[in-house]
N, C-alpha and C. Protein backbone atom coordinates (compact mmCIF):
# COMPACT_ATOMS: atom_id res chain seq x y z
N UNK A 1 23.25 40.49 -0.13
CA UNK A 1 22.33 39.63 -0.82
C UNK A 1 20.92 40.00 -0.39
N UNK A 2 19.81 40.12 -1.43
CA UNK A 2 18.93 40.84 -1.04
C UNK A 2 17.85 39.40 -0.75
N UNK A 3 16.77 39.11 -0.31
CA UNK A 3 15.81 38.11 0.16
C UNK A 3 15.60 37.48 -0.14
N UNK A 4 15.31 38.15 -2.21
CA UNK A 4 15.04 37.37 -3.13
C UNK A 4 16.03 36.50 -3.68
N UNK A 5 16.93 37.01 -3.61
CA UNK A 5 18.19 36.16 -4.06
C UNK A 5 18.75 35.13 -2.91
N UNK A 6 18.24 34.91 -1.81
CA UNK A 6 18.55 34.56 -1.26
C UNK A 6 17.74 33.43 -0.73
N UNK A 7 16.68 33.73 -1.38
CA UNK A 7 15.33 32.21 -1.28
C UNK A 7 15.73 31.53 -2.62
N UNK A 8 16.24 32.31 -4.00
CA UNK A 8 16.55 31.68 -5.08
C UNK A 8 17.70 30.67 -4.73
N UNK A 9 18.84 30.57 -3.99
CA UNK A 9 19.84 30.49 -3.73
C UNK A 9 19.99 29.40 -2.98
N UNK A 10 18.62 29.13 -2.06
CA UNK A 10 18.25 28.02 -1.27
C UNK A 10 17.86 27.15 -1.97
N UNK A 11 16.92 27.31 -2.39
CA UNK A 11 15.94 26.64 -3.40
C UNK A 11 17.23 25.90 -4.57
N UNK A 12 18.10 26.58 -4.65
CA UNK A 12 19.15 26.00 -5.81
C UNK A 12 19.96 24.52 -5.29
N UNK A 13 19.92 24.89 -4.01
CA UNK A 13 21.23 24.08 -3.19
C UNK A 13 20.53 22.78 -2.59
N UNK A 14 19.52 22.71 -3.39
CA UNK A 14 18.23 21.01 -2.68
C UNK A 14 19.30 19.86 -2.50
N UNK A 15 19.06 19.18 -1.84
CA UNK A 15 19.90 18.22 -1.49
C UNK A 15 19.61 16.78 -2.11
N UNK A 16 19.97 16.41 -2.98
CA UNK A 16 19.82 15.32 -4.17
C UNK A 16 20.26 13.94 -3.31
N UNK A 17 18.80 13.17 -3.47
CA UNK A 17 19.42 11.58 -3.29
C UNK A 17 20.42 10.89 -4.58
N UNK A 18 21.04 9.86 -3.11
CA UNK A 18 21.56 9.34 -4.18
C UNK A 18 21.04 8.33 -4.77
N UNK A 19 22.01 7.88 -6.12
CA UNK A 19 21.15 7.34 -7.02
C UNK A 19 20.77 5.95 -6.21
N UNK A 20 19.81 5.41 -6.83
CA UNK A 20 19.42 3.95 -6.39
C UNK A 20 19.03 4.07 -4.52
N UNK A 21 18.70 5.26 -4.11
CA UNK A 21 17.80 5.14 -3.19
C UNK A 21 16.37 5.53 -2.91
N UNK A 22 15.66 5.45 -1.75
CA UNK A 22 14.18 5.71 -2.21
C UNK A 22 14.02 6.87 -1.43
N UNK A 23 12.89 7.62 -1.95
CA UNK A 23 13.05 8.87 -0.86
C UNK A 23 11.40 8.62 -0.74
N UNK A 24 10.89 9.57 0.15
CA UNK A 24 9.26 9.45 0.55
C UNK A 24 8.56 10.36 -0.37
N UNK A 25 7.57 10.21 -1.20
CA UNK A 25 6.86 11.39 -1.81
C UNK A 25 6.41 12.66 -0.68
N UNK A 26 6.58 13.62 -1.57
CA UNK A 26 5.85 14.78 -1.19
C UNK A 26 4.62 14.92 -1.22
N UNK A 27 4.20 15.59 -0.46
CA UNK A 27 2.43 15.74 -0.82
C UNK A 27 2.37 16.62 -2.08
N UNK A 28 3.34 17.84 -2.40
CA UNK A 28 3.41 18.23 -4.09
C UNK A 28 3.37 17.03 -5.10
N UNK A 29 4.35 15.89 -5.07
CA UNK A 29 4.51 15.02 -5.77
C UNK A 29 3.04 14.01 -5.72
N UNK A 30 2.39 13.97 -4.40
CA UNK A 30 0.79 13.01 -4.55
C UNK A 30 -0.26 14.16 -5.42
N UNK A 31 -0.34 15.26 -5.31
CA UNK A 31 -1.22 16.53 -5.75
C UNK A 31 -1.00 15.95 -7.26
N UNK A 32 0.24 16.54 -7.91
CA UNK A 32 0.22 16.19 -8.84
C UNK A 32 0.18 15.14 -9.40
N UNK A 33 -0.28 14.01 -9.26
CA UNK A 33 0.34 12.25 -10.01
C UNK A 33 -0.83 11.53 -9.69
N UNK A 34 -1.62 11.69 -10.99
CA UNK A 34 -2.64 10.58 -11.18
C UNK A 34 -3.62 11.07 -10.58
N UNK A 35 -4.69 9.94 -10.91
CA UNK A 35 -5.87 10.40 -10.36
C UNK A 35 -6.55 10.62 -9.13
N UNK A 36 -5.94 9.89 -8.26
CA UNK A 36 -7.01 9.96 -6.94
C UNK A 36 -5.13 10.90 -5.95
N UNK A 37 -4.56 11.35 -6.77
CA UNK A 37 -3.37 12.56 -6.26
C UNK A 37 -4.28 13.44 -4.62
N UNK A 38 -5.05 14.04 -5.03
CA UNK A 38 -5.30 14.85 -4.00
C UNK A 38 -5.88 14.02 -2.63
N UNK A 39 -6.91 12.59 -2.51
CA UNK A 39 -6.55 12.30 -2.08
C UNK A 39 -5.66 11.33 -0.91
N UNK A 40 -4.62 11.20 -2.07
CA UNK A 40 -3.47 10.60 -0.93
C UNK A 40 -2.65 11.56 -0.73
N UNK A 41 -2.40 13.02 -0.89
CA UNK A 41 -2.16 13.78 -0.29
C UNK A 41 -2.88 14.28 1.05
N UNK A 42 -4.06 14.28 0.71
CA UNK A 42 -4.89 14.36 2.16
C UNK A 42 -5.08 13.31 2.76
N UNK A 43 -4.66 11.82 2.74
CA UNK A 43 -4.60 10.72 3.74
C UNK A 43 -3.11 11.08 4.12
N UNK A 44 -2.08 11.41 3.51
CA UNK A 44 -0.73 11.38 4.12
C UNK A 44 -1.00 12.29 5.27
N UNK A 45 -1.96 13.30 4.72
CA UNK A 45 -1.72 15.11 6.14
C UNK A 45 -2.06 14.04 6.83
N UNK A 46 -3.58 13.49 6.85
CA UNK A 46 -4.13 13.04 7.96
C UNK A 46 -3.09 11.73 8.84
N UNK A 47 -2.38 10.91 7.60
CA UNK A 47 -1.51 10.05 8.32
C UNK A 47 -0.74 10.93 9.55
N UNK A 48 0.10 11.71 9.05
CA UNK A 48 1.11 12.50 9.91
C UNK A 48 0.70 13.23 10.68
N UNK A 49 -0.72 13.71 10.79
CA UNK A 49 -1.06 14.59 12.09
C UNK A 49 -1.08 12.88 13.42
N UNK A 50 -1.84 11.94 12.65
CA UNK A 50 -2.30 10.98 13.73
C UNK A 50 -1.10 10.02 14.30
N UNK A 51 0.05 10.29 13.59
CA UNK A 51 1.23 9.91 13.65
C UNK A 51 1.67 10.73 15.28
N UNK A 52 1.47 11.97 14.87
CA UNK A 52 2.34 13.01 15.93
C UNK A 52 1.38 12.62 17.28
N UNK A 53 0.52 11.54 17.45
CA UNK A 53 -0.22 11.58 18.95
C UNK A 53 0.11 10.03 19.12
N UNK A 54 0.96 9.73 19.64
CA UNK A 54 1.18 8.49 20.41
C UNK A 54 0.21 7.51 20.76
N UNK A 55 -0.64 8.35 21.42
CA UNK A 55 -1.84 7.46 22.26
C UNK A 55 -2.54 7.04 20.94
N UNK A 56 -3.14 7.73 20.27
CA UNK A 56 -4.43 7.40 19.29
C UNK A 56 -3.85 6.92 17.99
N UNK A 57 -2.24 6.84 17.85
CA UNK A 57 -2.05 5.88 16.91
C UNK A 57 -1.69 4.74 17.31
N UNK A 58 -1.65 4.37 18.57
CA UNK A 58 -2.02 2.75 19.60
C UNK A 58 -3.15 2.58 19.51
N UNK A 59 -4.24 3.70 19.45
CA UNK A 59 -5.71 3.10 19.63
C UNK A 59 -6.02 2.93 18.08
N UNK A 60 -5.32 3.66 17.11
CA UNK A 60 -5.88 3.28 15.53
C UNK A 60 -4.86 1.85 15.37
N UNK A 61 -4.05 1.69 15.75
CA UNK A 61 -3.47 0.00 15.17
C UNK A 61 -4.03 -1.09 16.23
N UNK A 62 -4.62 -0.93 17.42
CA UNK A 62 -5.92 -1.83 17.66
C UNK A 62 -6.85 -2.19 16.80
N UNK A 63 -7.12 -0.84 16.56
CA UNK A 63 -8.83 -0.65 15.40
C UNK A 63 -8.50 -1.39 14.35
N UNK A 64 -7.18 -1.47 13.75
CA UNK A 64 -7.12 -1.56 12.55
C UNK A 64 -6.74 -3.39 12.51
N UNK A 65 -6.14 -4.01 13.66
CA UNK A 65 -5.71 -5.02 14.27
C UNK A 65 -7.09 -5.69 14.12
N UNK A 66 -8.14 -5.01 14.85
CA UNK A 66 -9.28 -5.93 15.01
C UNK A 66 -10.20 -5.65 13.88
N UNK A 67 -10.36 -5.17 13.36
CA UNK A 67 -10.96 -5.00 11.64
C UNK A 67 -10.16 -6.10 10.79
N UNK A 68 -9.04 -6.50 10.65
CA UNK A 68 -8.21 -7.46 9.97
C UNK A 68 -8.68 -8.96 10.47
N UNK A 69 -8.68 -9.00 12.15
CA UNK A 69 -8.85 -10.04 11.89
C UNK A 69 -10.52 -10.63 11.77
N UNK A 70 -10.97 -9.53 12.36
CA UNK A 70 -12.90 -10.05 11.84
C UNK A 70 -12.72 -10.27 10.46
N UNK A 71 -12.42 -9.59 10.08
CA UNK A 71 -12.00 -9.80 8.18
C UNK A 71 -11.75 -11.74 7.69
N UNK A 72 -10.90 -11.65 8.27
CA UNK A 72 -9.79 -12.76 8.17
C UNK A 72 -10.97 -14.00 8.72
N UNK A 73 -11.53 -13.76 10.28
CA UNK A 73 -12.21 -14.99 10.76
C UNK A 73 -13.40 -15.19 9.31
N UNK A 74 -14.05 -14.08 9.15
CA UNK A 74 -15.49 -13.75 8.34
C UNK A 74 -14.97 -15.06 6.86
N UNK A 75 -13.75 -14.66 6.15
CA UNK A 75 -13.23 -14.98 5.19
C UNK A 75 -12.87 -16.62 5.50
N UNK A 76 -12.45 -17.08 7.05
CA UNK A 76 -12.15 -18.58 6.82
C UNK A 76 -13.41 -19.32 7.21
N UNK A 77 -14.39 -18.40 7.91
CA UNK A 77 -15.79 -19.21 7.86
C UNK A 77 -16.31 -19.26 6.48
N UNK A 78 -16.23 -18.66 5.36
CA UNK A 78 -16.27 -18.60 3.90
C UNK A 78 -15.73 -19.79 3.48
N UNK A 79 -14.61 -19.75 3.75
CA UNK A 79 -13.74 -20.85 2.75
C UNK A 79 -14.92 -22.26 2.72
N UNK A 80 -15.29 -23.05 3.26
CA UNK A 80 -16.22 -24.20 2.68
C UNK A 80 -17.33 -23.81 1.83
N UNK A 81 -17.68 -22.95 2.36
CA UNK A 81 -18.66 -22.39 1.72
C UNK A 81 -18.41 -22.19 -0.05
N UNK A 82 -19.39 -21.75 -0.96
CA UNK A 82 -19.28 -21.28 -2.56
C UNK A 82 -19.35 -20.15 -2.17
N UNK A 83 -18.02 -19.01 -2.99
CA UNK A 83 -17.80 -17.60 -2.77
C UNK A 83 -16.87 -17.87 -2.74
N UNK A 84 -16.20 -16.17 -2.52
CA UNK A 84 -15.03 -15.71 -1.98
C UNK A 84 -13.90 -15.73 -1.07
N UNK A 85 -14.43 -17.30 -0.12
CA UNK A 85 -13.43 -17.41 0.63
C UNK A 85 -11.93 -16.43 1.03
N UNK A 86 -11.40 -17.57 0.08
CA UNK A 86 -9.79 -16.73 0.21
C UNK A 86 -9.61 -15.70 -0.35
N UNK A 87 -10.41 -15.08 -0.91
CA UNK A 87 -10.04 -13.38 -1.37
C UNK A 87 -10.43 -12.88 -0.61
N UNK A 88 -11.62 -12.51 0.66
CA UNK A 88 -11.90 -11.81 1.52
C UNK A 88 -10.59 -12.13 2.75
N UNK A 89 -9.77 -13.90 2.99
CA UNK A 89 -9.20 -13.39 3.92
C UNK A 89 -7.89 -12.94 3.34
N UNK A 90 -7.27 -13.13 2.02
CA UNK A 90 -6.61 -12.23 1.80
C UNK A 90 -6.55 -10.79 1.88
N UNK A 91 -7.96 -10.04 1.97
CA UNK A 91 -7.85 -8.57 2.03
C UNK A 91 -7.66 -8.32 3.43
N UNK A 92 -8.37 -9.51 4.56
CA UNK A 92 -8.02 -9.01 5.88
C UNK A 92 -6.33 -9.02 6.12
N UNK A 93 -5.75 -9.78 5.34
CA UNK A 93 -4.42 -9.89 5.54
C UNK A 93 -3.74 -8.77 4.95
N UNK A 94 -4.57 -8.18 3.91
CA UNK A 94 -4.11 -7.06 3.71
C UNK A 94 -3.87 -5.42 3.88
N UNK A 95 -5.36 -5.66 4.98
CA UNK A 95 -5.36 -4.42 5.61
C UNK A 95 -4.88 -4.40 7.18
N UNK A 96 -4.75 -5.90 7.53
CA UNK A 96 -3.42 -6.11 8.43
C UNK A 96 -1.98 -5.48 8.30
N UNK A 97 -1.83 -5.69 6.94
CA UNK A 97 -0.41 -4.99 6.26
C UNK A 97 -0.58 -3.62 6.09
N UNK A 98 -1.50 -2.99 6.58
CA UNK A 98 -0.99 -1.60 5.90
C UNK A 98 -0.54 -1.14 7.44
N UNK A 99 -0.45 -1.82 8.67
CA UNK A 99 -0.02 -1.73 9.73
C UNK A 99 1.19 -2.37 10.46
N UNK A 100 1.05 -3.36 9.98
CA UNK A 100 2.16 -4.52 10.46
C UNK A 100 3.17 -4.88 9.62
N UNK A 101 4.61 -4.92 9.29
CA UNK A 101 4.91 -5.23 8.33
C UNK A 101 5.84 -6.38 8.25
N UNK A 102 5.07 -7.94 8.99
CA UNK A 102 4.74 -9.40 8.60
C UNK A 102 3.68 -9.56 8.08
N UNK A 103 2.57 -8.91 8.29
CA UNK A 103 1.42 -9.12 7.14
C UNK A 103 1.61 -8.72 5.76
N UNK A 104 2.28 -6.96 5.70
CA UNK A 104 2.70 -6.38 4.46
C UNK A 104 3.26 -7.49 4.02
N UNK A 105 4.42 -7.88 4.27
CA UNK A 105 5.34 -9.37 3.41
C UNK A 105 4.40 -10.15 3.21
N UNK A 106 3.30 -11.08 3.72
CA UNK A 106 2.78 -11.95 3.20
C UNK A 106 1.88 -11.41 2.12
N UNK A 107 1.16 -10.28 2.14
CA UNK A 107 0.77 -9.45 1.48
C UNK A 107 1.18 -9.43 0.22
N UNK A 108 2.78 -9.05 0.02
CA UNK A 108 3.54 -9.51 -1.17
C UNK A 108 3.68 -11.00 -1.67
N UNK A 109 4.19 -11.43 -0.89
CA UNK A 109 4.10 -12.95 -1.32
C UNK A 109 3.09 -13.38 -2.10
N UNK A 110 1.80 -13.39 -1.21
CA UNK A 110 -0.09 -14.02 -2.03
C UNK A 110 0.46 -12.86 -3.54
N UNK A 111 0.84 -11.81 -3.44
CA UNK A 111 -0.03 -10.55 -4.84
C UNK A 111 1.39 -11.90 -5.82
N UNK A 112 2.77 -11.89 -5.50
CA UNK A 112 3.67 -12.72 -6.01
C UNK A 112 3.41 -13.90 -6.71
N UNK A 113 3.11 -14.67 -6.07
CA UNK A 113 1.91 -16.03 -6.26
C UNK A 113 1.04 -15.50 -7.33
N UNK A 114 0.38 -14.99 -6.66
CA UNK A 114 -1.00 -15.06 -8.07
C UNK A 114 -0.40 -14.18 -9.53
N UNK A 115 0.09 -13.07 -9.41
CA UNK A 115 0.77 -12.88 -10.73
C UNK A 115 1.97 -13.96 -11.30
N UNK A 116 2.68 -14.90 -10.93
CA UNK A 116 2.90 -16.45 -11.46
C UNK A 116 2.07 -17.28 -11.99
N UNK A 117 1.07 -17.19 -11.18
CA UNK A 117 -0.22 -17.96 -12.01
C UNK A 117 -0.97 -17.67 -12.87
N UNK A 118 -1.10 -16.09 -12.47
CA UNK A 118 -1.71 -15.38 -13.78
C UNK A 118 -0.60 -15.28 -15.18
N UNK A 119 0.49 -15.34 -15.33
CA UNK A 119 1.28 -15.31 -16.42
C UNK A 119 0.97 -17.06 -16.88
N UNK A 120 1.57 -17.85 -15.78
CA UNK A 120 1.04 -19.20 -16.61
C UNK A 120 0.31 -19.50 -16.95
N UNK A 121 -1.51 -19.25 -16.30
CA UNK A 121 -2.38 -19.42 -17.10
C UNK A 121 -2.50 -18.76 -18.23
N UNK A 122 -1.94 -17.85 -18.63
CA UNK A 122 -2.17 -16.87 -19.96
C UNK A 122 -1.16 -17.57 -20.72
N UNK A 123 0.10 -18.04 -20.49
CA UNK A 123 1.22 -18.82 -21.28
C UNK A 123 0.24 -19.96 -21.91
N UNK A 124 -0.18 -20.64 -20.95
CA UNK A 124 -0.73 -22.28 -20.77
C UNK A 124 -2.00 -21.86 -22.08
N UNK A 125 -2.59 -20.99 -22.30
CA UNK A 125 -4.09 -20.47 -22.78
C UNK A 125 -3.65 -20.31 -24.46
N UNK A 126 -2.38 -19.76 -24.59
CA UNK A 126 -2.20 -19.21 -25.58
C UNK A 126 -1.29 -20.07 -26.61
N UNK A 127 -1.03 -21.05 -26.05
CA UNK A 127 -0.39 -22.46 -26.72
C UNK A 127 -0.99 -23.22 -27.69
N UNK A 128 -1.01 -23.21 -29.04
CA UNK A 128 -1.72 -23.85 -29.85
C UNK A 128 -1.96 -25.39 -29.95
N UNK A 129 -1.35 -26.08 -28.43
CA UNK A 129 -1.84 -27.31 -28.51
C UNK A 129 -2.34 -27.41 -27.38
N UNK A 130 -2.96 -26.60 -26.62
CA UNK A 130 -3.68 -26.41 -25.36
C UNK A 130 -4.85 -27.23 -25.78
N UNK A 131 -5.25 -27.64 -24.60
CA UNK A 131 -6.99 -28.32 -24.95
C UNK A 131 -7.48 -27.27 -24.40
N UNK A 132 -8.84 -27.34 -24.80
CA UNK A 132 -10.00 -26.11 -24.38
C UNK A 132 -11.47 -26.72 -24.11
């Protein structure tokens, strides 16, 4: 078998998930897909190099720990206030989640919630005996 036939041969024999499971994208698969593709291909490299150092991905989920919750305090000193309250501390809760994953879940939950409300208010809106 000559080299070429023998990289063809590999390349043939890929190892297929099965159905109804999830597999991780490729950085081929972020390159190509959509618009900002290249980069979350280049946040994944950068994820996985900062992944492979122990120490400094303890010191980035501090960083990222204490950015969430200044977020979060900033957002409940808001809440009396007119503004944005609860959408700023929802985002601290959300960039809590891209680390922790009890924030990720609540994360889901709030996005859960508000698309319920957003369908009912659009149900509730579009009812021809709605008051307005």
């Amino acid at each position: 078998m000559t080299d070429q036939s023998a990289s063809t041969a590999s390349s043939d024999l890929r190892v297929r998930p099965r159905p109804g499971t999830l597999t991780a994208p490729t950085v081929a698969d972020d390159a190509s897909s959509g618009r900002f593709g290249r980069f979350r291909a280049a946040w994944r490299a950068r994820r996985a190099r900062l992944d492979s150092y122990p120490r400094l991905r303890a010191l980035y989920r501090v960083g990222v720990a204490l950015a969430g919750l200044v977020v979060i305090l900033v957002g409940l000193i808001l809440v009396p206030l007119p503004g944005p309250g609860w959408l700023i501390v929802f985002l601290g809760v959300a960039l809590l989640g891209t680390e922790f994953p009890a924030a990720h879940r609540v994360t889901r939950f709030v996005r859960r919630q508000a698309h319920r409300v957003r369908v009912w208010w659009r149900a509730r809106r579009s009812r021809p005996d709605a008051v307005r």
